[in-house]
N, C-alpha and C. Protein backbone atom coordinates (compact mmCIF):
# COMPACT_ATOMS: atom_id res chain seq x y z
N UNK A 1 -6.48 75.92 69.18
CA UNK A 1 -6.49 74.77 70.07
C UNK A 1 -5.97 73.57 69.29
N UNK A 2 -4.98 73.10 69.91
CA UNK A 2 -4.42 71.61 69.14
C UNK A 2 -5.92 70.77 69.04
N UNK A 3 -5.45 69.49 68.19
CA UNK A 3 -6.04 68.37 68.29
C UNK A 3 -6.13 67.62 69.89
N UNK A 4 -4.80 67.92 70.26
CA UNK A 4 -4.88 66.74 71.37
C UNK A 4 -5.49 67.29 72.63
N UNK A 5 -5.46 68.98 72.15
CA UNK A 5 -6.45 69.61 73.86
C UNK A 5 -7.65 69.30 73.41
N UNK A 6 -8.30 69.36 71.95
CA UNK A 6 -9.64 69.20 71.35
C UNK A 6 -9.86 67.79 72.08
N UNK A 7 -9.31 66.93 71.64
CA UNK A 7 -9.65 65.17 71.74
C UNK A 7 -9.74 65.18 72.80
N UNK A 8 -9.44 66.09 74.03
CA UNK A 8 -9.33 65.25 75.84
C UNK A 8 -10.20 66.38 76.29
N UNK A 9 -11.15 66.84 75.52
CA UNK A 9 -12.04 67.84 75.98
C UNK A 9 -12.91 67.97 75.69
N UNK A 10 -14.45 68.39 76.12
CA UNK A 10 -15.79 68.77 75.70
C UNK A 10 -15.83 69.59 74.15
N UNK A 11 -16.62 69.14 73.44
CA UNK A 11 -16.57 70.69 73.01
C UNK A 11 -17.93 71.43 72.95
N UNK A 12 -17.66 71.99 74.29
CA UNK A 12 -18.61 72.83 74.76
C UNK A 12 -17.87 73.90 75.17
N UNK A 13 -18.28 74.98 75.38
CA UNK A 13 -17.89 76.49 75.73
C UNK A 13 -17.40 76.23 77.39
N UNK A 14 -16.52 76.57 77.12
CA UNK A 14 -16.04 76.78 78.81
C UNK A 14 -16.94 77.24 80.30
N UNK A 15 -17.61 78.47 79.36
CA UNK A 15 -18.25 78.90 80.40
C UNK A 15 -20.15 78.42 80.63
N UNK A 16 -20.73 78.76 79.81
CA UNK A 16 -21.98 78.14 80.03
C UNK A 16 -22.64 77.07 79.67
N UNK A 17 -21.38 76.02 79.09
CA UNK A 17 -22.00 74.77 78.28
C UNK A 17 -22.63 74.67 77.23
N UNK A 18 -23.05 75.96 76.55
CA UNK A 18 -23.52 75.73 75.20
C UNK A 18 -22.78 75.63 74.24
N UNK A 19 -22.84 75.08 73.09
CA UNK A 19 -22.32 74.12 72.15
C UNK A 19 -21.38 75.23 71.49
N UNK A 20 -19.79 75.00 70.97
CA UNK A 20 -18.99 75.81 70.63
C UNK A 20 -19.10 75.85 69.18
N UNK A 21 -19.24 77.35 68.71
CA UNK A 21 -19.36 77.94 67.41
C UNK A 21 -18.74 76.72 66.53
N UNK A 22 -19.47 76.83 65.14
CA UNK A 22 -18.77 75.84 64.42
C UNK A 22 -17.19 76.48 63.85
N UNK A 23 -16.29 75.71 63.81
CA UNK A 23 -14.67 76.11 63.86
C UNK A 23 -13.75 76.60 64.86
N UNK A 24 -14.42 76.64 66.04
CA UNK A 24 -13.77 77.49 67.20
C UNK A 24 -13.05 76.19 67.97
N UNK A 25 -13.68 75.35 67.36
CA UNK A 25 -12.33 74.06 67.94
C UNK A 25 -11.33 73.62 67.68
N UNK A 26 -11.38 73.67 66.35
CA UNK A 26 -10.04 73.09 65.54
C UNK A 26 -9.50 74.20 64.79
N UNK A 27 -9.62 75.50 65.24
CA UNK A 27 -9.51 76.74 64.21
C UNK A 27 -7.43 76.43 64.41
N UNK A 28 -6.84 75.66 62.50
CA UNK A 28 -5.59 75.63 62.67
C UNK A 28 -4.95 74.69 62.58
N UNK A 29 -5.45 73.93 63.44
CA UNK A 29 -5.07 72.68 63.80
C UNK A 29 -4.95 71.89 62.35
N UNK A 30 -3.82 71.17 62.41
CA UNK A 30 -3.38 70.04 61.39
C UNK A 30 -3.50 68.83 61.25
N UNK A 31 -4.69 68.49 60.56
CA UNK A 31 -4.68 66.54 60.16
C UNK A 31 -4.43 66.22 59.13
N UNK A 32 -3.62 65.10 59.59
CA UNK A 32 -3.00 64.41 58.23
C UNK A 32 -3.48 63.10 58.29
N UNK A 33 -4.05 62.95 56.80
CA UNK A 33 -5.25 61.28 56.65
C UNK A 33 -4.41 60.61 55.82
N UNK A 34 -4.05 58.93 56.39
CA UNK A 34 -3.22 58.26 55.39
C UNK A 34 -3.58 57.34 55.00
N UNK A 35 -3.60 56.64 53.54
CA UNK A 35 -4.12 55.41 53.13
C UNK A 35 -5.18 55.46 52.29
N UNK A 36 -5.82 54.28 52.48
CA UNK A 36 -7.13 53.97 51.25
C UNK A 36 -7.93 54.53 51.67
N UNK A 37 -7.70 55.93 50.89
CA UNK A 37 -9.23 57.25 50.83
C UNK A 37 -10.43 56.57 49.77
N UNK A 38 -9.86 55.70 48.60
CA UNK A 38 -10.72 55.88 47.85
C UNK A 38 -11.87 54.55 48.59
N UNK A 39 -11.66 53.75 49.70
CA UNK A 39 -12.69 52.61 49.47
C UNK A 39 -13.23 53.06 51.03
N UNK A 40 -12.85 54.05 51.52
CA UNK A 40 -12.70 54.19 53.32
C UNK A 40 -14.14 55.36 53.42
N UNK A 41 -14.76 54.88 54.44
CA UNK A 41 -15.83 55.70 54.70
C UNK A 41 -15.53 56.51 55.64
N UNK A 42 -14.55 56.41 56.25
CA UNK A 42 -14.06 57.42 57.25
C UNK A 42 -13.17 58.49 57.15
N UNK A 43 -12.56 58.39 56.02
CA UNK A 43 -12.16 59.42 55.26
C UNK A 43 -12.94 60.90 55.07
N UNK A 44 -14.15 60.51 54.04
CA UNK A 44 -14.70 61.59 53.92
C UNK A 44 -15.52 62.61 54.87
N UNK A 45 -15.99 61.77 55.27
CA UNK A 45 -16.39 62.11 57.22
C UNK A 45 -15.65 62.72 57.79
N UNK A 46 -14.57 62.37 58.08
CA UNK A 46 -13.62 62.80 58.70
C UNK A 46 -13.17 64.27 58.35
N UNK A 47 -12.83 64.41 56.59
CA UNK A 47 -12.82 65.51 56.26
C UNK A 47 -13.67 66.96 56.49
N UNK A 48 -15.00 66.26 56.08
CA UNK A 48 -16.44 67.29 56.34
C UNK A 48 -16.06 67.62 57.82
N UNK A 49 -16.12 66.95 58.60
CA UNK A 49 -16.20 66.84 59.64
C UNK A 49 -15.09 68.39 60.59
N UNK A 50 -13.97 67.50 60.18
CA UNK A 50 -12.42 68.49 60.37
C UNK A 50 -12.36 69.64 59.93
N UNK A 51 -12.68 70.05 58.66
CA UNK A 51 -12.79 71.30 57.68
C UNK A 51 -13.88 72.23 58.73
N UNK A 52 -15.39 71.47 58.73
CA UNK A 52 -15.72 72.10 59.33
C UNK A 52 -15.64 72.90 60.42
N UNK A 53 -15.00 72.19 60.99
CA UNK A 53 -14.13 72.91 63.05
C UNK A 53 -13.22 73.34 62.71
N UNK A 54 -12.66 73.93 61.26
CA UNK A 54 -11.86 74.64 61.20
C UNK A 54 -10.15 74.22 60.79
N UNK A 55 -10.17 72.80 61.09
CA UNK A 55 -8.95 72.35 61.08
C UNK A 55 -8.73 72.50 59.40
N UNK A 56 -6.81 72.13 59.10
CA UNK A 56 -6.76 71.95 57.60
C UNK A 56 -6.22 70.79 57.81
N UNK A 57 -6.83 70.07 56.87
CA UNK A 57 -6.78 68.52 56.00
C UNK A 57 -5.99 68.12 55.10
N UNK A 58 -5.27 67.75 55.19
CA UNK A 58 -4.53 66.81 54.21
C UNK A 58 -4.75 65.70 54.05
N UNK A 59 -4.87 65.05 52.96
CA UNK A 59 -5.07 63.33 52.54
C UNK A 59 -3.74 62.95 51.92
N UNK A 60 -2.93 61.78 51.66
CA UNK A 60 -1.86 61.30 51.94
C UNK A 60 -2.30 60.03 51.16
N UNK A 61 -1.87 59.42 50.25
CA UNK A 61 -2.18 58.19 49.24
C UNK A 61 -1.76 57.63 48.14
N UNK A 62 -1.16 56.89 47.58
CA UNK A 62 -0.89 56.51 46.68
C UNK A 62 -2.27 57.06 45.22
N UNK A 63 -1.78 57.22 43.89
CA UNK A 63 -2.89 58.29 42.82
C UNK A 63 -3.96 56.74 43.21
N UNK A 64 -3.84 55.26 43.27
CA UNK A 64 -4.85 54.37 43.17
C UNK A 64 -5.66 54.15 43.60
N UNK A 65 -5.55 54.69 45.15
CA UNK A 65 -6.27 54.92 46.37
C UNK A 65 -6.97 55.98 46.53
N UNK A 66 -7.21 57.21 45.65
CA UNK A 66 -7.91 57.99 45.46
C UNK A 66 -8.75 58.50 44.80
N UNK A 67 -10.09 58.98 45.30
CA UNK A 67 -11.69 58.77 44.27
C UNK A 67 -11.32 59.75 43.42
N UNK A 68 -11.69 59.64 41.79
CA UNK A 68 -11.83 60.25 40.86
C UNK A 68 -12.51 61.62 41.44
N UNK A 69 -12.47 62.97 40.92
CA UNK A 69 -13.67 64.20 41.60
C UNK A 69 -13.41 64.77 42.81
N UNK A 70 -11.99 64.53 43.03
CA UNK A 70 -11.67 64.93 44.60
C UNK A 70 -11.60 66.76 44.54
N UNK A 71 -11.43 67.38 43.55
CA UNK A 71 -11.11 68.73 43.33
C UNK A 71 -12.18 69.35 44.46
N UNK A 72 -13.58 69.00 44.23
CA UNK A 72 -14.23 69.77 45.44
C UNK A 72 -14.22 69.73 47.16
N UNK A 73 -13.54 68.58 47.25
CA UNK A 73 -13.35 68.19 48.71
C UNK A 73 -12.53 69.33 49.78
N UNK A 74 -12.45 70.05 50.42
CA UNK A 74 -12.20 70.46 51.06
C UNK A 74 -10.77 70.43 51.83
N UNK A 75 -9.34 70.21 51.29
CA UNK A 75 -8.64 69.64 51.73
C UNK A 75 -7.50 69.54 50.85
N UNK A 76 -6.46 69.10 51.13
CA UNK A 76 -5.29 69.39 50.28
C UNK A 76 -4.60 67.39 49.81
N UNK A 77 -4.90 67.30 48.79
CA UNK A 77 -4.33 65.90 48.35
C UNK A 77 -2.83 65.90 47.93
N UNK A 78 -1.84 64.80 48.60
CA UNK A 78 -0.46 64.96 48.33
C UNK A 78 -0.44 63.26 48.62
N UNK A 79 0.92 62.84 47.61
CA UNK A 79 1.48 61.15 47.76
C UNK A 79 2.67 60.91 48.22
N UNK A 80 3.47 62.06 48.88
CA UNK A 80 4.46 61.31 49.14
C UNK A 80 4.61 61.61 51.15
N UNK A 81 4.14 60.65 51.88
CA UNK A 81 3.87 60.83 53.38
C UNK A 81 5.32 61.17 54.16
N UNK A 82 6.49 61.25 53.84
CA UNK A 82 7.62 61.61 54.14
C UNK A 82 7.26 63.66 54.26
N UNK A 83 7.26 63.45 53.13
CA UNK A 83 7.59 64.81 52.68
C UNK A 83 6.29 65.83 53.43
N UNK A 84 5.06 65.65 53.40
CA UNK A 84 3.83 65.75 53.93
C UNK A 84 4.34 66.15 55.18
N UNK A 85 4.96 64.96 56.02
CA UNK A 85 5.06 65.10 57.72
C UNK A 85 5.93 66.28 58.11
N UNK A 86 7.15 66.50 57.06
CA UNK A 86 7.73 67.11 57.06
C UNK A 86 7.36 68.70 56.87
N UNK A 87 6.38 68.90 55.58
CA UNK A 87 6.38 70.27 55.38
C UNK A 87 5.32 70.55 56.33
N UNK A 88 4.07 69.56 56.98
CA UNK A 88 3.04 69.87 57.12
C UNK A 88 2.98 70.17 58.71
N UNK A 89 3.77 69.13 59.36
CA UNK A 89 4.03 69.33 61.01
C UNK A 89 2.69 68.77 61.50
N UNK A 90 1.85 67.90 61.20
CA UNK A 90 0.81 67.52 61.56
C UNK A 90 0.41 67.83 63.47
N UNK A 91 -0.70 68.72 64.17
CA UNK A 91 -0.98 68.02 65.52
C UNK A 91 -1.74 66.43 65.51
N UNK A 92 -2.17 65.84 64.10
CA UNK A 92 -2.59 64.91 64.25
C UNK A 92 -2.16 63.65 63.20
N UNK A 93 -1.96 62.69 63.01
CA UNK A 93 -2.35 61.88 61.91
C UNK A 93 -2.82 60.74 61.66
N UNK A 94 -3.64 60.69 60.99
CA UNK A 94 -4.29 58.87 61.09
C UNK A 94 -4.30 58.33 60.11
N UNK A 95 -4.36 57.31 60.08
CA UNK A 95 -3.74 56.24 59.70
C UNK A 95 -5.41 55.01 58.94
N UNK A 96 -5.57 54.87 57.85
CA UNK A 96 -6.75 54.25 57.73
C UNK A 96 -6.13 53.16 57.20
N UNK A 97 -7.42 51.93 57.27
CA UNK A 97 -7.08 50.55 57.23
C UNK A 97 -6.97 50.19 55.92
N UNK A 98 -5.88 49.56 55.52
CA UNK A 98 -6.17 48.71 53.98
C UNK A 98 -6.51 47.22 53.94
N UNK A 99 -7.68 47.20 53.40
CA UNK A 99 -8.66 45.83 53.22
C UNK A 99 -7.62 45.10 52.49
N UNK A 100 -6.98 44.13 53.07
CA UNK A 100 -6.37 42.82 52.12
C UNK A 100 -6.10 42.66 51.03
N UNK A 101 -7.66 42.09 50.61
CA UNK A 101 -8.58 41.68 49.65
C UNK A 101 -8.20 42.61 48.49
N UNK A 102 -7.82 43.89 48.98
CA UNK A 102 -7.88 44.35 47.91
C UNK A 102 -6.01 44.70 47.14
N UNK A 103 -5.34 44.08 47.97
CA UNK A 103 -4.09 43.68 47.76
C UNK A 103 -3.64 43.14 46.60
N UNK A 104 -4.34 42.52 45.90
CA UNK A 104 -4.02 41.11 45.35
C UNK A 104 -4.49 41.84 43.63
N UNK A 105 -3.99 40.83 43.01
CA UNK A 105 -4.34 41.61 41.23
C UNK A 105 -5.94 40.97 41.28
N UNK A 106 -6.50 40.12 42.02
CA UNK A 106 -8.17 39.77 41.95
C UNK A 106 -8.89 40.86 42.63
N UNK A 107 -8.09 41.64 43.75
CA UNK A 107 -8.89 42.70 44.24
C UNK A 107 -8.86 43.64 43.81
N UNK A 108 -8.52 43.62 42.39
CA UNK A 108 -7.90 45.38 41.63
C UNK A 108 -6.69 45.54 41.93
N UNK A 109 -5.82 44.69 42.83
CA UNK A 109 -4.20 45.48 42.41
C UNK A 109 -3.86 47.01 42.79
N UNK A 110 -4.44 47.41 43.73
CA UNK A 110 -4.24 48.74 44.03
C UNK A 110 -3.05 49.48 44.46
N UNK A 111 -2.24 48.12 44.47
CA UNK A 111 -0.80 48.71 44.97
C UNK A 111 0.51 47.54 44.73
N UNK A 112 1.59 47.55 44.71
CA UNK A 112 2.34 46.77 44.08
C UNK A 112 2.04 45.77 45.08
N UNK A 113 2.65 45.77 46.30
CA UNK A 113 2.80 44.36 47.09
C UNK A 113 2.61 45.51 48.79
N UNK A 114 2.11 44.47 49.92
CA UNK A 114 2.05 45.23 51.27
C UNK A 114 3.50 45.92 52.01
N UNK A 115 4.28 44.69 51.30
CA UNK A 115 6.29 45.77 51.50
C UNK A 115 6.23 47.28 50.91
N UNK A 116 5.67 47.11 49.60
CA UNK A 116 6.01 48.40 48.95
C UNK A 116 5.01 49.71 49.60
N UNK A 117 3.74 49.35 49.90
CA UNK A 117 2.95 50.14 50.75
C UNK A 117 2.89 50.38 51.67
N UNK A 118 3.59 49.60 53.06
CA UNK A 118 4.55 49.95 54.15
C UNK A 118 4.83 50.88 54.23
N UNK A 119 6.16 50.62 52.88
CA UNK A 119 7.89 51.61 53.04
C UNK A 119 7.07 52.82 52.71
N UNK A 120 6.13 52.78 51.75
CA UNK A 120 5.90 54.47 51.02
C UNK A 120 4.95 54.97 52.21
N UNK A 121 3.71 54.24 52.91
CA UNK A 121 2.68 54.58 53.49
C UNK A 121 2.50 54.59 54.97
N UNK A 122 3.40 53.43 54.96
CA UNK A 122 3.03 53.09 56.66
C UNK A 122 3.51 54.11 58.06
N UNK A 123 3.24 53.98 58.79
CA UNK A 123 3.27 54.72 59.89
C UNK A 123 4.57 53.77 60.86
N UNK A 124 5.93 54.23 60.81
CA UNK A 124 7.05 53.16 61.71
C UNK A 124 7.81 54.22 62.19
N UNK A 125 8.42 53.79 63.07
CA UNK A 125 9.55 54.42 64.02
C UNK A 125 10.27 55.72 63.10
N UNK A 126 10.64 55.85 61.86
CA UNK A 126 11.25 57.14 61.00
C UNK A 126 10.16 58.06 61.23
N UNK A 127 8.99 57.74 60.47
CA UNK A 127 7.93 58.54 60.54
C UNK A 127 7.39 59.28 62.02
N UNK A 128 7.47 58.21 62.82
CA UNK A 128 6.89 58.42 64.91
C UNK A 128 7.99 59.70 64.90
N UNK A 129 9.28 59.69 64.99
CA UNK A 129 10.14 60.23 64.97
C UNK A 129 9.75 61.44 64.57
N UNK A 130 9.59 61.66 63.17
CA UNK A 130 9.28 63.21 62.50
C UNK A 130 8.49 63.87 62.54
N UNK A 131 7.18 63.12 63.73
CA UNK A 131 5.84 64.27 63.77
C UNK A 131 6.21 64.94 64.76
N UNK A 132 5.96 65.89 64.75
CA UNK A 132 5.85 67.01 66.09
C UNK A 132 5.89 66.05 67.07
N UNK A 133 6.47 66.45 68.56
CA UNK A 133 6.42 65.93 69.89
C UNK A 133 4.94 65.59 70.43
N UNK A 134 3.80 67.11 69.94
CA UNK A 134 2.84 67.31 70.54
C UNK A 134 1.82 66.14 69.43
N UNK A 135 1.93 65.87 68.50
CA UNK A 135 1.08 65.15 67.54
C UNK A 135 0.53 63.59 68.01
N UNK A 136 -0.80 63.91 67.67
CA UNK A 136 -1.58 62.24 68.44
C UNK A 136 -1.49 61.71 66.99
N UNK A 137 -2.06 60.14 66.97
CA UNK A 137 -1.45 58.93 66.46
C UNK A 137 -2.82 58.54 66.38
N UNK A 138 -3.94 58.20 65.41
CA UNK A 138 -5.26 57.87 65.17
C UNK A 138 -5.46 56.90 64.18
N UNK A 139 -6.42 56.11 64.47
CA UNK A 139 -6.58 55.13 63.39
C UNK A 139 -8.27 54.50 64.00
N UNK A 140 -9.06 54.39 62.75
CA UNK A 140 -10.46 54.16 63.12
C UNK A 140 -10.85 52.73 63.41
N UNK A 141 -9.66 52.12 63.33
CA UNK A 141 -9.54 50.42 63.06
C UNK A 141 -10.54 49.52 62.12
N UNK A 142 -10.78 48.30 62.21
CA UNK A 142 -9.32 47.58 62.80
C UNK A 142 -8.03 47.92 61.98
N UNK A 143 -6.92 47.78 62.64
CA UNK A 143 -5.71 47.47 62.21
C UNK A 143 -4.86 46.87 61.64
N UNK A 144 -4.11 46.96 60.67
CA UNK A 144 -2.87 46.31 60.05
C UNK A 144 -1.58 46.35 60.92
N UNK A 145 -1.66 45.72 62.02
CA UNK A 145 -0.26 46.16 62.41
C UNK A 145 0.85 45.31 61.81
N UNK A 146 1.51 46.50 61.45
CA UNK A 146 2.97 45.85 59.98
C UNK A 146 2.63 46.57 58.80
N UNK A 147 1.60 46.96 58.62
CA UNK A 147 1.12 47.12 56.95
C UNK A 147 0.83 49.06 57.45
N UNK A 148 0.33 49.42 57.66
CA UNK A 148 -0.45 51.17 57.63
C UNK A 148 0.14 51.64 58.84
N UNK A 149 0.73 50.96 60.08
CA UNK A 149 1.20 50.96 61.31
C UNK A 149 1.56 49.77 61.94
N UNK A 150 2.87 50.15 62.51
CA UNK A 150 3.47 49.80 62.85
C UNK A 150 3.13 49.42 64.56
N UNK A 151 3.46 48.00 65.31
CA UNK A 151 2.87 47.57 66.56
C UNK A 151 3.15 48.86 67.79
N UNK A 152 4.53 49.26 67.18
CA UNK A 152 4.75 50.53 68.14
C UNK A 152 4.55 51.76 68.31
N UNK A 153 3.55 51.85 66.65
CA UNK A 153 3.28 53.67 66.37
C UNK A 153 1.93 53.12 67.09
N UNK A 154 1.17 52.02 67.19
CA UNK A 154 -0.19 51.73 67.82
C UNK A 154 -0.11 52.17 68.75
N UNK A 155 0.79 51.51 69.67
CA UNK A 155 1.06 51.83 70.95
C UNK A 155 1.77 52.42 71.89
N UNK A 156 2.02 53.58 71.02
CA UNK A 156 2.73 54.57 71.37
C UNK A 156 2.22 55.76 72.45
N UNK A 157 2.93 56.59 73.17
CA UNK A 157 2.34 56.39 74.00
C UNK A 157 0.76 57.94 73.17
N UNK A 158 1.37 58.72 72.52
CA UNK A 158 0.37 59.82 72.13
C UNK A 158 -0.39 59.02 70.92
N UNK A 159 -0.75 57.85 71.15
CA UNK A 159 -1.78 56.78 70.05
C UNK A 159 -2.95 57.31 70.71
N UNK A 160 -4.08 57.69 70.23
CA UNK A 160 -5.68 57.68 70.52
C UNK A 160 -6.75 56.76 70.25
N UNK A 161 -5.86 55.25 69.72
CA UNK A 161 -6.44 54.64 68.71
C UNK A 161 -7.80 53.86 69.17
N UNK A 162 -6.75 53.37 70.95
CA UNK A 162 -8.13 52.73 71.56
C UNK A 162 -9.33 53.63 71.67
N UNK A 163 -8.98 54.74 72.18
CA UNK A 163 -10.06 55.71 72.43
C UNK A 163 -10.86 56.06 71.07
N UNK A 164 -10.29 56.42 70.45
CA UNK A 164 -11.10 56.25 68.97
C UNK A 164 -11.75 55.34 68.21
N UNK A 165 -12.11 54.23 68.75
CA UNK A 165 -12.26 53.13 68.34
C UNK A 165 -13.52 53.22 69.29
N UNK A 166 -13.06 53.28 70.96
CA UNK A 166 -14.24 53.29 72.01
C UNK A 166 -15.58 53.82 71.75
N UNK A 167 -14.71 55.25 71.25
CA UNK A 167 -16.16 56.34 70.96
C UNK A 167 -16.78 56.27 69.75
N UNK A 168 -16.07 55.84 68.89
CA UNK A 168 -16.80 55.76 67.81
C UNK A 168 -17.98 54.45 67.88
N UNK A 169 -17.94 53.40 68.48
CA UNK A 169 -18.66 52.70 69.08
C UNK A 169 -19.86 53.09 69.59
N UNK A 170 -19.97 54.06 70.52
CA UNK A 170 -20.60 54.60 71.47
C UNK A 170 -21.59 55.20 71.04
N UNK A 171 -20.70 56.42 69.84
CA UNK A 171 -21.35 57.11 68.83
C UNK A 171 -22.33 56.25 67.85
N UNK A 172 -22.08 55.45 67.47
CA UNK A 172 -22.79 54.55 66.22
C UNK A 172 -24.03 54.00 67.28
N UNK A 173 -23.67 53.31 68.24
CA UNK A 173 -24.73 52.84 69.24
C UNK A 173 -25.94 54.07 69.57
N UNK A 174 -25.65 55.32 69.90
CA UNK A 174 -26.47 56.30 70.39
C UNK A 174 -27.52 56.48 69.34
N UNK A 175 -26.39 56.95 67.94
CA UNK A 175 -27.17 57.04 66.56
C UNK A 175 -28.28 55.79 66.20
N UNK A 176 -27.78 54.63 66.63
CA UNK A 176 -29.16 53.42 66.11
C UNK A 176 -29.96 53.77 67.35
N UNK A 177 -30.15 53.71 68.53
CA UNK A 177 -30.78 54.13 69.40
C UNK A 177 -31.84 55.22 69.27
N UNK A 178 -31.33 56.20 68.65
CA UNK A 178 -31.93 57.48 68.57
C UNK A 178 -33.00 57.14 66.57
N UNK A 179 -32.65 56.15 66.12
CA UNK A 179 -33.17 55.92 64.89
C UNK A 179 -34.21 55.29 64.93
N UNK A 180 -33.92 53.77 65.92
CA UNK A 180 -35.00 52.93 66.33
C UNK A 180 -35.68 52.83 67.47
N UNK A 181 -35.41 53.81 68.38
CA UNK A 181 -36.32 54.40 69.25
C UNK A 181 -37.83 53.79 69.42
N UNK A 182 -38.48 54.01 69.94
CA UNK A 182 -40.14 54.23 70.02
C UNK A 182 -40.32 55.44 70.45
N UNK A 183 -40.66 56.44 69.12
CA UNK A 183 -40.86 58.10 69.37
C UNK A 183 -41.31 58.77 70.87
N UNK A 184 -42.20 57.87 71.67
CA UNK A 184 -42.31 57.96 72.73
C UNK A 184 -41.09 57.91 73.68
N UNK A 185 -40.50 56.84 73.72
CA UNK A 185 -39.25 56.57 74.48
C UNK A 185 -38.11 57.02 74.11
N UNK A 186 -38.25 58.08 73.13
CA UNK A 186 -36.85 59.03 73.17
C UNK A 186 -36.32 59.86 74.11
N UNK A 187 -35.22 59.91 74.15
CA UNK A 187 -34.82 61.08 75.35
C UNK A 187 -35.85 62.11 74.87
């Protein structure tokens, strides 16, 4: 099952609604993660997460942007995002945010200048171009548009970004809900 039948669908069993085996969703399926893995909490999540349903993972980054100890992670680490899109054929790829702040030689210097991390990293019209037809367009926001993506890979039309943004919302809300509860007043 692609990503993009996964993303516009339950994942529940077709037939009796009970919860689908772990990997029987993404068994295949291709994500490709781009950007600052090493400061991004959605990264690793994402990975556990993906690996687990089966999908294979790729991470995509400049060596500065990536945590020391990655050997056990689950997933395949590569730096050059041209070449990646190319060999890898992504059904998915997203796109994570780079904090400013950390731009600058006071924020650690993690990368030459936001031009040079663009051209090597960013998500623009060459790149939109070379993913598969069928491949969705993800990003956990907020956004750099110009810097990690481009205004038109956002809003393109196979972008999930709003929707990914929606639910993840939704999700975080349920989770404090279900934390701070009154044990009584839980579902």
């Amino acid at each position: 099952m692609t990503l993009r039948r996964w993303y516009n669908s339950a994942t529940h069993s077709g037939d009796d609604g009970a919860p689908a085996a772990p990997g029987s969703d993404l068994d295949g399926a291709k994500l490709v993660i781009v950007g600052d893995v090493l400061h991004s909490r959605v990264a690793r999540s994402n990975v556990d997460l993906a690996t687990t349903l089966g999908a294979q993972v790729t991470l995509v980054a400049p060596p500065t942007l990536l945590p020391i100890g990655m050997e056990d992670w689950p997933c395949q680490v590569r730096y050059d995002l041209d070449e990646t899109i190319a060999e890898v054929q992504p059904d998915a790829i997203m796109m994570l945010r780079v904090q400013r702040e950390r731009m600058s030689a006071a924020g650690g210097g993690f990368f030459p200048s936001p031009q040079e991390y663009s051209r090597q990293y960013g998500l623009d019209a060459t790149r939109r171009a070379a993913l598969p037809e069928h491949a969705i367009i993800m990003h956990p926001g907020p956004m750099n548009r110009g810097l990690e993506i481009t205004a038109q890979a956002a809003d393109d039309p196979r972008s999930r970004v709003v929707e990914q943004v929606a639910n993840g919302v939704s999700v975080r809300m349920a989770c404090l809900y279900l934390l701070l509860a009154d044990e009584g007043n839980q579902l």
